[in-house]
PDB file of N, CA and C in Angstrom:
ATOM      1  N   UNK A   1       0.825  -1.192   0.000  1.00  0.00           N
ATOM      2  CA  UNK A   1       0.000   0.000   0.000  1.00  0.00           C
ATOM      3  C   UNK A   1       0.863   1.248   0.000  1.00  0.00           C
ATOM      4  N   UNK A   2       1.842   1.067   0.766  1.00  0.00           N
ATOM      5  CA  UNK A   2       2.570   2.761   0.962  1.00  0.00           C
ATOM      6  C   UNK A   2       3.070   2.666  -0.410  1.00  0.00           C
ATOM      7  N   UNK A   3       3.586   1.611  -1.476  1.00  0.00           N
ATOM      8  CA  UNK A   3       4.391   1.656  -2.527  1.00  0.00           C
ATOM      9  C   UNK A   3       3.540   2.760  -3.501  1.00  0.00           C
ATOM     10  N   UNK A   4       1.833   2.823  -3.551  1.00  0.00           N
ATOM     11  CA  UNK A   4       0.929   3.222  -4.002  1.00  0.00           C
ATOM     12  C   UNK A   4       1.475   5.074  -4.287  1.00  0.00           C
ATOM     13  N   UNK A   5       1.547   4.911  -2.906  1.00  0.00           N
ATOM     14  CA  UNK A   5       1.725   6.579  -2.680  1.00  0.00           C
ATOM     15  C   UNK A   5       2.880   7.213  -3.120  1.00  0.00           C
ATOM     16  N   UNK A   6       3.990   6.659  -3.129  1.00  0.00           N
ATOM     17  CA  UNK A   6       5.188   6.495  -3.713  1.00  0.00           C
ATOM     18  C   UNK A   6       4.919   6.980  -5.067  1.00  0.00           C
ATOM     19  N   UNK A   7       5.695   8.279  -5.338  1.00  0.00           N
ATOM     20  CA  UNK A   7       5.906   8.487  -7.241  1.00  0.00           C
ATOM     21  C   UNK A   7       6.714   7.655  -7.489  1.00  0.00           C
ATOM     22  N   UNK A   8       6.286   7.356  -9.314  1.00  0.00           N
ATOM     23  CA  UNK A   8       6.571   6.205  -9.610  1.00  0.00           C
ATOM     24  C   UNK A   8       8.007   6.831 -10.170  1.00  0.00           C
ATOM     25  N   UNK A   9       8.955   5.721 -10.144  1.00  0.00           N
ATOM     26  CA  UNK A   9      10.295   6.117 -10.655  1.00  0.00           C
ATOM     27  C   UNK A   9      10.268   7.120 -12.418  1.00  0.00           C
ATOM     28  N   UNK A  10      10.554   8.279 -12.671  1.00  0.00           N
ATOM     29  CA  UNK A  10      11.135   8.152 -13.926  1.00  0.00           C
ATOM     30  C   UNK A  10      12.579   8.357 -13.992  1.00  0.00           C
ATOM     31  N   UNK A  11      12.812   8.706 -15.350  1.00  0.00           N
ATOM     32  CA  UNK A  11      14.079   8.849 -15.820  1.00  0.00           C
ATOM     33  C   UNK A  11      14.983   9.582 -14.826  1.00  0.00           C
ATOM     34  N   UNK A  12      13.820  11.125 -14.837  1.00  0.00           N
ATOM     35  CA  UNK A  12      15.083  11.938 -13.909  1.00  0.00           C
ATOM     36  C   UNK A  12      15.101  11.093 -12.435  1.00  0.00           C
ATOM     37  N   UNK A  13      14.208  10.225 -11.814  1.00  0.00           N
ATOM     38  CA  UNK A  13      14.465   9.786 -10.693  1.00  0.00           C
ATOM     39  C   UNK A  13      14.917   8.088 -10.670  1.00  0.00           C
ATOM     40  N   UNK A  14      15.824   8.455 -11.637  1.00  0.00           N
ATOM     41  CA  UNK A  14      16.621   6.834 -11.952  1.00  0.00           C
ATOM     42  C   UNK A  14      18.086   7.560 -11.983  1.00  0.00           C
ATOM     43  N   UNK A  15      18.257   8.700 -12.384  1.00  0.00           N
ATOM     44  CA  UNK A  15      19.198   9.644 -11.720  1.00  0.00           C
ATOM     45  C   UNK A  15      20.269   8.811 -10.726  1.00  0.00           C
ATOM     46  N   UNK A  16      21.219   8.658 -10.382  1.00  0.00           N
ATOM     47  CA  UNK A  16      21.834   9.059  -8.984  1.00  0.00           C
ATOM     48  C   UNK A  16      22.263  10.445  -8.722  1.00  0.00           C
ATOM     49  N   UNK A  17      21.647   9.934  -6.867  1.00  0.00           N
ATOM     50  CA  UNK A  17      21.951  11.553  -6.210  1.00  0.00           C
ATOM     51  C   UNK A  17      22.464  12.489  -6.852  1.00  0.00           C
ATOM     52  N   UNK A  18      22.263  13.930  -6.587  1.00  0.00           N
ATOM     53  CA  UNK A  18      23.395  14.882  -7.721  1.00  0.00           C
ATOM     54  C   UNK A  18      24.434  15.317  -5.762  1.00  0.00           C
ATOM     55  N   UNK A  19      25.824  14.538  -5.711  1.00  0.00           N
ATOM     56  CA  UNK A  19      26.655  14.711  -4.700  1.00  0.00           C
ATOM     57  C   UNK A  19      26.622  16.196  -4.472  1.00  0.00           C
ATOM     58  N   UNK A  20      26.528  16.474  -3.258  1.00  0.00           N
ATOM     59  CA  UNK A  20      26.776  17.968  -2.536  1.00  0.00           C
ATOM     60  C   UNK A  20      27.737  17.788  -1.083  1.00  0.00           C
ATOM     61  N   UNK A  21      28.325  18.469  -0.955  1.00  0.00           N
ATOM     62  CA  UNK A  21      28.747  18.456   0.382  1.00  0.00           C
ATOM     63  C   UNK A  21      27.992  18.674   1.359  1.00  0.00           C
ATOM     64  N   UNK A  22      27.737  18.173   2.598  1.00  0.00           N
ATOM     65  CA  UNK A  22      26.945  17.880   3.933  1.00  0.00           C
ATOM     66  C   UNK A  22      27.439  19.514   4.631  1.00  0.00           C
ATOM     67  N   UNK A  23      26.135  19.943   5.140  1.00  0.00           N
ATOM     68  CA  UNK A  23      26.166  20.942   5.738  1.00  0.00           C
ATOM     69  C   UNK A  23      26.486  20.830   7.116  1.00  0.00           C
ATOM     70  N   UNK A  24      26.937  21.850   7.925  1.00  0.00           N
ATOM     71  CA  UNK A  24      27.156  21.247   8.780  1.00  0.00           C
ATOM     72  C   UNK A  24      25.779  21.393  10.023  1.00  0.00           C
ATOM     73  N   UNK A  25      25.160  21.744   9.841  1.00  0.00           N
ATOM     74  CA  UNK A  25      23.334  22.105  10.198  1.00  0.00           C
ATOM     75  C   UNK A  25      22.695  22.006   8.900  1.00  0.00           C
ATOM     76  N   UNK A  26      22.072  20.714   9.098  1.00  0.00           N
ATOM     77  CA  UNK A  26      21.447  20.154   7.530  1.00  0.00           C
ATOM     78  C   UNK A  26      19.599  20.991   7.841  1.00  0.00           C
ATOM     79  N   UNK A  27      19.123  21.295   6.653  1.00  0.00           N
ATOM     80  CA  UNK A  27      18.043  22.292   6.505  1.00  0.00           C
ATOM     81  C   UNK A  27      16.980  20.819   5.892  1.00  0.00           C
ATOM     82  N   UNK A  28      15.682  21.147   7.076  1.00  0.00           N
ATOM     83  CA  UNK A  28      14.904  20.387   7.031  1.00  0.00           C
ATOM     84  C   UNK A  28      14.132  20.277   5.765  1.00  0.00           C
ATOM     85  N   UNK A  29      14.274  21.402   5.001  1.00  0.00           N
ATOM     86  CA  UNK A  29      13.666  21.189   3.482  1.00  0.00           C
ATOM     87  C   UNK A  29      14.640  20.644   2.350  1.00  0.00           C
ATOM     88  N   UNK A  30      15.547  20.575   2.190  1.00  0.00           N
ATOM     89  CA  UNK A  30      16.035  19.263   1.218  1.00  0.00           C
ATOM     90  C   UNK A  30      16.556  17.956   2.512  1.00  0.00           C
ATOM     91  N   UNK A  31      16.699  16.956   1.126  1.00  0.00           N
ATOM     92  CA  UNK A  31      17.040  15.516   1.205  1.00  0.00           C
ATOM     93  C   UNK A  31      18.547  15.932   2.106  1.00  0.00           C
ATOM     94  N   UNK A  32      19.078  14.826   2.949  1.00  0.00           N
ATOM     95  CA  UNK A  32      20.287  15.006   3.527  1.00  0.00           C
ATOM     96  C   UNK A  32      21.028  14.228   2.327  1.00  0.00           C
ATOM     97  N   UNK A  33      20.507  13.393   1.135  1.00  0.00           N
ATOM     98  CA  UNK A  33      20.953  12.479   0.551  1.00  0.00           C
ATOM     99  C   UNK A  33      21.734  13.145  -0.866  1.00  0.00           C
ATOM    100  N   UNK A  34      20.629  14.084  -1.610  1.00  0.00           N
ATOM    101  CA  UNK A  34      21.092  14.994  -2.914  1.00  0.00           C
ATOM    102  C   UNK A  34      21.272  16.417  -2.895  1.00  0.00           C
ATOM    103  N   UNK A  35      20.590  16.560  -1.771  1.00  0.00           N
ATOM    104  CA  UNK A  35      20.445  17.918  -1.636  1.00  0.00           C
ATOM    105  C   UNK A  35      19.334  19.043  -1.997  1.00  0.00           C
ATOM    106  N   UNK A  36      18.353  17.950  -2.790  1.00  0.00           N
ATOM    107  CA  UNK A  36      17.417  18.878  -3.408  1.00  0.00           C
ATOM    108  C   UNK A  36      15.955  19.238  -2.962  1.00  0.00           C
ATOM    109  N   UNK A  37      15.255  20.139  -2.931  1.00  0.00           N
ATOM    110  CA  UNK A  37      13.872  20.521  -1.567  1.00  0.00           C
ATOM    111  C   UNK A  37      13.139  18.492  -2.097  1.00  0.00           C
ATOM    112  N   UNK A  38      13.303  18.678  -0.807  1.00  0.00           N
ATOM    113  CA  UNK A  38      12.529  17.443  -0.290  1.00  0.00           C
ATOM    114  C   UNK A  38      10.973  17.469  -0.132  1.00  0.00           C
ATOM    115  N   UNK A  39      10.245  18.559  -0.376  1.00  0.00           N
ATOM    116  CA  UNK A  39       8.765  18.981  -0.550  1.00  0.00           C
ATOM    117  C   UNK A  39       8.096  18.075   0.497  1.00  0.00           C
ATOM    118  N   UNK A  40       8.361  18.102   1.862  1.00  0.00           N
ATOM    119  CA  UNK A  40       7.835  17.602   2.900  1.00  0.00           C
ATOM    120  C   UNK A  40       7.037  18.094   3.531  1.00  0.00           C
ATOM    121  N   UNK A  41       5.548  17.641   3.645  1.00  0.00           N
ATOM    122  CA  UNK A  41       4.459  17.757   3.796  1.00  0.00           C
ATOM    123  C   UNK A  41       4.201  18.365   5.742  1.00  0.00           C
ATOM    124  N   UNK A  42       4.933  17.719   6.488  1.00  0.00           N
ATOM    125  CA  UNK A  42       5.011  18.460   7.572  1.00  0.00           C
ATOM    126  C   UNK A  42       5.788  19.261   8.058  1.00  0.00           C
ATOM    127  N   UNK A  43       6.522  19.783   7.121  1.00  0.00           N
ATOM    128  CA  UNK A  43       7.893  20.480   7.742  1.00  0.00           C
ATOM    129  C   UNK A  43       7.002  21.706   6.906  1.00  0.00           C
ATOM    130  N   UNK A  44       6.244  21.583   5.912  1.00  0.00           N
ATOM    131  CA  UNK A  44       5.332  22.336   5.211  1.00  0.00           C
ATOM    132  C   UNK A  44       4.424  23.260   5.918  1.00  0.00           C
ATOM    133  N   UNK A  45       3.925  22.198   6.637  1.00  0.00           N
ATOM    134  CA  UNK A  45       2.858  22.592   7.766  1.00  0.00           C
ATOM    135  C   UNK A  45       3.543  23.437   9.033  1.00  0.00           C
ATOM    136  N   UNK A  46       4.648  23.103   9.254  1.00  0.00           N
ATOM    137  CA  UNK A  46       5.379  23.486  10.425  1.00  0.00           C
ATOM    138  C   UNK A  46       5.631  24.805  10.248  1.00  0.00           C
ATOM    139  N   UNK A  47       5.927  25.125   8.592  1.00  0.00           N
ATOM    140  CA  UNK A  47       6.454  26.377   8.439  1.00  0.00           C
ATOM    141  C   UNK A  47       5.309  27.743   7.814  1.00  0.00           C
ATOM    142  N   UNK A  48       3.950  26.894   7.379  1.00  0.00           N
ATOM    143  CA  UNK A  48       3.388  27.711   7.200  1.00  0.00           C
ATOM    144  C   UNK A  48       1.785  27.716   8.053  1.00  0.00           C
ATOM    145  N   UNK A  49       1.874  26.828   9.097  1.00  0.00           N
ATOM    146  CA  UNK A  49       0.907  26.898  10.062  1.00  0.00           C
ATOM    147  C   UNK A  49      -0.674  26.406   8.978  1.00  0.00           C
ATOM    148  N   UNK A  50      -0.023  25.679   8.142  1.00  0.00           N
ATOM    149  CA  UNK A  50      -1.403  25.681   6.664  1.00  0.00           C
ATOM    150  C   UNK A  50      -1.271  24.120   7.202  1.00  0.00           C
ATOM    151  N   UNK A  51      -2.955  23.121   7.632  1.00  0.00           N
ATOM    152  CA  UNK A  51      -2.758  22.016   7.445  1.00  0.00           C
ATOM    153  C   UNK A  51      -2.273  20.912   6.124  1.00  0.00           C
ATOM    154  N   UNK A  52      -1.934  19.922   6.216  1.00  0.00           N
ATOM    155  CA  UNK A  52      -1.478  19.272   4.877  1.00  0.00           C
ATOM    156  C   UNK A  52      -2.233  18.371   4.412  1.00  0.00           C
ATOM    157  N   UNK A  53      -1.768  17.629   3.413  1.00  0.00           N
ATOM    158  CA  UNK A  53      -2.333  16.340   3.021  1.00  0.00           C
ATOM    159  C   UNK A  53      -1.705  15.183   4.249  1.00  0.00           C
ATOM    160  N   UNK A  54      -1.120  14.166   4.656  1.00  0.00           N
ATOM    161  CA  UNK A  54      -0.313  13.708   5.355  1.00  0.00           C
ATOM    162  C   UNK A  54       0.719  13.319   3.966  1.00  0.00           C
ATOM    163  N   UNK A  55       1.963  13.519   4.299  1.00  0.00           N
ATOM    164  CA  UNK A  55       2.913  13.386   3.628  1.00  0.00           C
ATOM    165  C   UNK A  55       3.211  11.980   2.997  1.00  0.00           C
ATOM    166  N   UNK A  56       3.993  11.602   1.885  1.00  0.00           N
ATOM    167  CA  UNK A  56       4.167  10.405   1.216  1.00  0.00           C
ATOM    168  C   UNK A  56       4.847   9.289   2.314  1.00  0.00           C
ATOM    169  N   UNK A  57       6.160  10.125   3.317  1.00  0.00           N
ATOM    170  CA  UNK A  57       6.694   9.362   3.869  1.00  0.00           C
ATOM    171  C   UNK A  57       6.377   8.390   5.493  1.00  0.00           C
ATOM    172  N   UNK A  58       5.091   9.300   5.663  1.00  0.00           N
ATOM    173  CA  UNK A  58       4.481   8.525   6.647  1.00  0.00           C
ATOM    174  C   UNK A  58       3.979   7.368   6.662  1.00  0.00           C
ATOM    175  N   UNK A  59       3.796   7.126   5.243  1.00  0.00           N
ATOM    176  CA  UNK A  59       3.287   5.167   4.984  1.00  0.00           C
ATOM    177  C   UNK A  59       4.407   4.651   4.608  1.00  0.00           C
ATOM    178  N   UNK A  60       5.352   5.089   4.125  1.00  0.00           N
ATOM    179  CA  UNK A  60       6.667   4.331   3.366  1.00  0.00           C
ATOM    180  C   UNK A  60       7.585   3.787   4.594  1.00  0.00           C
ATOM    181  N   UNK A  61       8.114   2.581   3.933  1.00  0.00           N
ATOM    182  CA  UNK A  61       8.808   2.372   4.449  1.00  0.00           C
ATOM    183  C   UNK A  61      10.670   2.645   4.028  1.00  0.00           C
ATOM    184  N   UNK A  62      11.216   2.366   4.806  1.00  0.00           N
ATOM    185  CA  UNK A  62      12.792   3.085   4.661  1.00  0.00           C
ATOM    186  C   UNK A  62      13.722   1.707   4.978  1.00  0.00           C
ATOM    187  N   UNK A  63      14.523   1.247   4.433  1.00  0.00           N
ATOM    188  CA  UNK A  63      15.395   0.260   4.749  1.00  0.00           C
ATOM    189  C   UNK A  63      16.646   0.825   5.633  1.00  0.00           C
ATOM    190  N   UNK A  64      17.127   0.080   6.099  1.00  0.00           N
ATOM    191  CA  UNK A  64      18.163   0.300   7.182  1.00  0.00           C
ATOM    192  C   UNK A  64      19.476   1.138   6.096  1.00  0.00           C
ATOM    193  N   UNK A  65      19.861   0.254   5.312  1.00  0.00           N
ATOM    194  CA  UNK A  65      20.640   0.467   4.807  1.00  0.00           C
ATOM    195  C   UNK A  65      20.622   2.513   3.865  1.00  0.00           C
ATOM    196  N   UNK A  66      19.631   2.650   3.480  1.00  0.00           N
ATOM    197  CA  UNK A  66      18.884   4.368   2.615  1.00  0.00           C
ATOM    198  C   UNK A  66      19.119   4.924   3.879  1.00  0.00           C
ATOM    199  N   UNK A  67      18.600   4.198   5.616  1.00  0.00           N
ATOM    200  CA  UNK A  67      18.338   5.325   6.553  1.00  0.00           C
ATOM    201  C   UNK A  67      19.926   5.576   6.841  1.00  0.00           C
ATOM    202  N   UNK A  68      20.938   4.562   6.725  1.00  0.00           N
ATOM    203  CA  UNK A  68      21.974   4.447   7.463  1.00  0.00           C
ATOM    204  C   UNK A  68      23.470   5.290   6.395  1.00  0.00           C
ATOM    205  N   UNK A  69      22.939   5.642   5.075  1.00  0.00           N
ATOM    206  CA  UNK A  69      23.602   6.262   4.272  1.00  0.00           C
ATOM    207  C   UNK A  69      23.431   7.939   4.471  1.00  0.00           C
ATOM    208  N   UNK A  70      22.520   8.253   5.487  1.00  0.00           N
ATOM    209  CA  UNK A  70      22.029   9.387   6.099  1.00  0.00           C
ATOM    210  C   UNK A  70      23.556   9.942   7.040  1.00  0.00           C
ATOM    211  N   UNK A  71      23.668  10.740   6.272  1.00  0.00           N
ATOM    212  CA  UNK A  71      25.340  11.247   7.393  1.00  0.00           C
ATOM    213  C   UNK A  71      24.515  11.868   8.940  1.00  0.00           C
ATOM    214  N   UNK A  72      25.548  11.306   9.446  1.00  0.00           N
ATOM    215  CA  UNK A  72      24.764  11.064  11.402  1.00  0.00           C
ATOM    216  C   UNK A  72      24.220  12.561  11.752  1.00  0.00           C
ATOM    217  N   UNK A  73      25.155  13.977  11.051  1.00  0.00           N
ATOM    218  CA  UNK A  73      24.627  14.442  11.683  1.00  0.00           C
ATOM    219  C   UNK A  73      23.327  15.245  10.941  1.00  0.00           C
ATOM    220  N   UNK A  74      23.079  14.925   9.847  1.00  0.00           N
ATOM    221  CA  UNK A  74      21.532  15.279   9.505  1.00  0.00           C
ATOM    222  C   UNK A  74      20.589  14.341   9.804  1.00  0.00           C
ATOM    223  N   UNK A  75      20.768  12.895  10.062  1.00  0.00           N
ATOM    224  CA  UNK A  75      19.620  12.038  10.897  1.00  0.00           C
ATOM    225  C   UNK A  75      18.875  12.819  11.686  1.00  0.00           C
ATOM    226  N   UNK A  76      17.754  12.551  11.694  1.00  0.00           N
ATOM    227  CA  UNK A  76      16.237  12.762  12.209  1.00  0.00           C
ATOM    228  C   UNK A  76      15.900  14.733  11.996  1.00  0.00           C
ATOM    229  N   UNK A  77      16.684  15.053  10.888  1.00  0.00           N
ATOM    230  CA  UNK A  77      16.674  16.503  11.192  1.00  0.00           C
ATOM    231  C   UNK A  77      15.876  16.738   9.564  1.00  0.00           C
ATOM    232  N   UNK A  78      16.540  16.086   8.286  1.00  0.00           N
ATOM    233  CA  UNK A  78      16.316  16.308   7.198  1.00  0.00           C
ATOM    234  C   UNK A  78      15.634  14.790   6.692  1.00  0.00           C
ATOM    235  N   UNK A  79      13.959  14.755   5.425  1.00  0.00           N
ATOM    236  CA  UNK A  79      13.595  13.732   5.595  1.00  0.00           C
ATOM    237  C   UNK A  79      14.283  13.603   4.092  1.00  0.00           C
ATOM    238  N   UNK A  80      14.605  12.641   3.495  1.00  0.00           N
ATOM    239  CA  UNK A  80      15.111  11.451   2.482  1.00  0.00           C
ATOM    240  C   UNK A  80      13.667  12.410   1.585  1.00  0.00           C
ATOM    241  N   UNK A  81      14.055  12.613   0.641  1.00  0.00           N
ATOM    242  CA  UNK A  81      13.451  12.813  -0.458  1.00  0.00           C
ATOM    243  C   UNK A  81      12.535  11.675  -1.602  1.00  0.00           C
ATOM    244  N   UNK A  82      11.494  11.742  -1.899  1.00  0.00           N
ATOM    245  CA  UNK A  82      10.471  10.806  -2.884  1.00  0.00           C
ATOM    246  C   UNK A  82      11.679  10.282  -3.976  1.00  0.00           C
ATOM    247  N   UNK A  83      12.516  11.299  -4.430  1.00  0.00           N
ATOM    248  CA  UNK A  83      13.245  11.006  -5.714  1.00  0.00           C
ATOM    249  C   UNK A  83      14.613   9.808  -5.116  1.00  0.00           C
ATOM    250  N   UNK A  84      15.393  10.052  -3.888  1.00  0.00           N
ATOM    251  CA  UNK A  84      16.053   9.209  -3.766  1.00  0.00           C
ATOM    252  C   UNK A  84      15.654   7.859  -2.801  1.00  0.00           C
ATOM    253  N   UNK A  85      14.357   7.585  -2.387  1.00  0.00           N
ATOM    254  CA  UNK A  85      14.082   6.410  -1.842  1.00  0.00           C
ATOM    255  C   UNK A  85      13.187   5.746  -2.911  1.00  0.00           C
ATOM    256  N   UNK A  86      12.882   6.480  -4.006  1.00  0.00           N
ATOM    257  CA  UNK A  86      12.302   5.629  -5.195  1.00  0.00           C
ATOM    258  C   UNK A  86      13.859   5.246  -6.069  1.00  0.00           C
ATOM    259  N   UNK A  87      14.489   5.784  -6.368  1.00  0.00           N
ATOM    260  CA  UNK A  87      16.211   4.914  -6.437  1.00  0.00           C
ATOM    261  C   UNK A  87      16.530   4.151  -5.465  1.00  0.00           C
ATOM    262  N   UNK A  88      16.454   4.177  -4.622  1.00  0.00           N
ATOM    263  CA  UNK A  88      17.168   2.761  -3.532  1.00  0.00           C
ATOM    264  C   UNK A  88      16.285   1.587  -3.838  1.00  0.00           C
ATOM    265  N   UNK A  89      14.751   2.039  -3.831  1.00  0.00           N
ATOM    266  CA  UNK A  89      14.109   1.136  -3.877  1.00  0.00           C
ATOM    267  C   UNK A  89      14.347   0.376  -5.114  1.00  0.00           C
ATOM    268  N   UNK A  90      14.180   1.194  -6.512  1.00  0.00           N
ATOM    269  CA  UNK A  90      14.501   0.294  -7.661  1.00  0.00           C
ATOM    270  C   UNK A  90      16.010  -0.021  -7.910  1.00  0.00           C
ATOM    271  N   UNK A  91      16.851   0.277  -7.015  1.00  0.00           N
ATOM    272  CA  UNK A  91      18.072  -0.242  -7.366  1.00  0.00           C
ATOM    273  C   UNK A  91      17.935  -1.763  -6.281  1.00  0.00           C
ATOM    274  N   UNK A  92      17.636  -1.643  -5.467  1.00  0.00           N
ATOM    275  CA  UNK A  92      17.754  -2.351  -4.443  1.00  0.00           C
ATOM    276  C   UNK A  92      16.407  -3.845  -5.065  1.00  0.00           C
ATOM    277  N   UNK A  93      15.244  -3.524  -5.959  1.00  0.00           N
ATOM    278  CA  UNK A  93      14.424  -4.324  -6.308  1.00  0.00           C
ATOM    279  C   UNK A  93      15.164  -5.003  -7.777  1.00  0.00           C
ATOM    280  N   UNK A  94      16.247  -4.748  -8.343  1.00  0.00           N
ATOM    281  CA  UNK A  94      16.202  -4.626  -9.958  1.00  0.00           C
ATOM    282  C   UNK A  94      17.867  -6.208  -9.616  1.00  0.00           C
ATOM    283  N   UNK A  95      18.239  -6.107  -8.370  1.00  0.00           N
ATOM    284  CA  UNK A  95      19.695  -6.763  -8.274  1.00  0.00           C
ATOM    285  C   UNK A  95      18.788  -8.054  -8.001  1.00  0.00           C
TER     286      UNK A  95
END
């Protein structure tokens, strides 16, 4: 079911990451992973006091390995972006 909610992979999100250097206070609106706005549905809400839809990543699930490629110190601060957990997933489904 969460896969549902999940955009479906395209081209540009068959992509790998575009590499950035890690901030050293990672910003809750992009990915800690590419760097690019992560369009997160409660950090949305957080910032404009506007209720949301509930966000894609609240049904998804995250493998250890996508959460654990998360440099330690943006963990639990910045959420993983639709575009790079639909790459883990089809890289990780395709081997």
């Amino acid at each position: 079911m969460a896969a549902a909610l999940m955009p479906k992979p395209t081209a540009m999100a068959l992509l790998p990451p575009t590499p950035i250097a890690q901030a050293a206070t990672p910003s809750p609106d992009y990915c800690p992973l590419c760097g690019h706005a992560n369009q997160c549905a409660m950090e949305r809400q957080l910032e404009t006091g506007i209720t949301q839809e509930p966000c894609w990543c609240t049904t998804a699930t995250f493998s250890t390995d996508l959460l654990n490629s998360v440099a330690p110190q943006a963990r639990n601060l910045a959420c993983i972006c639709a575009r790079c957990a639909a790459l883990h997933a089809h890289t990780n489904n395709s081997v």
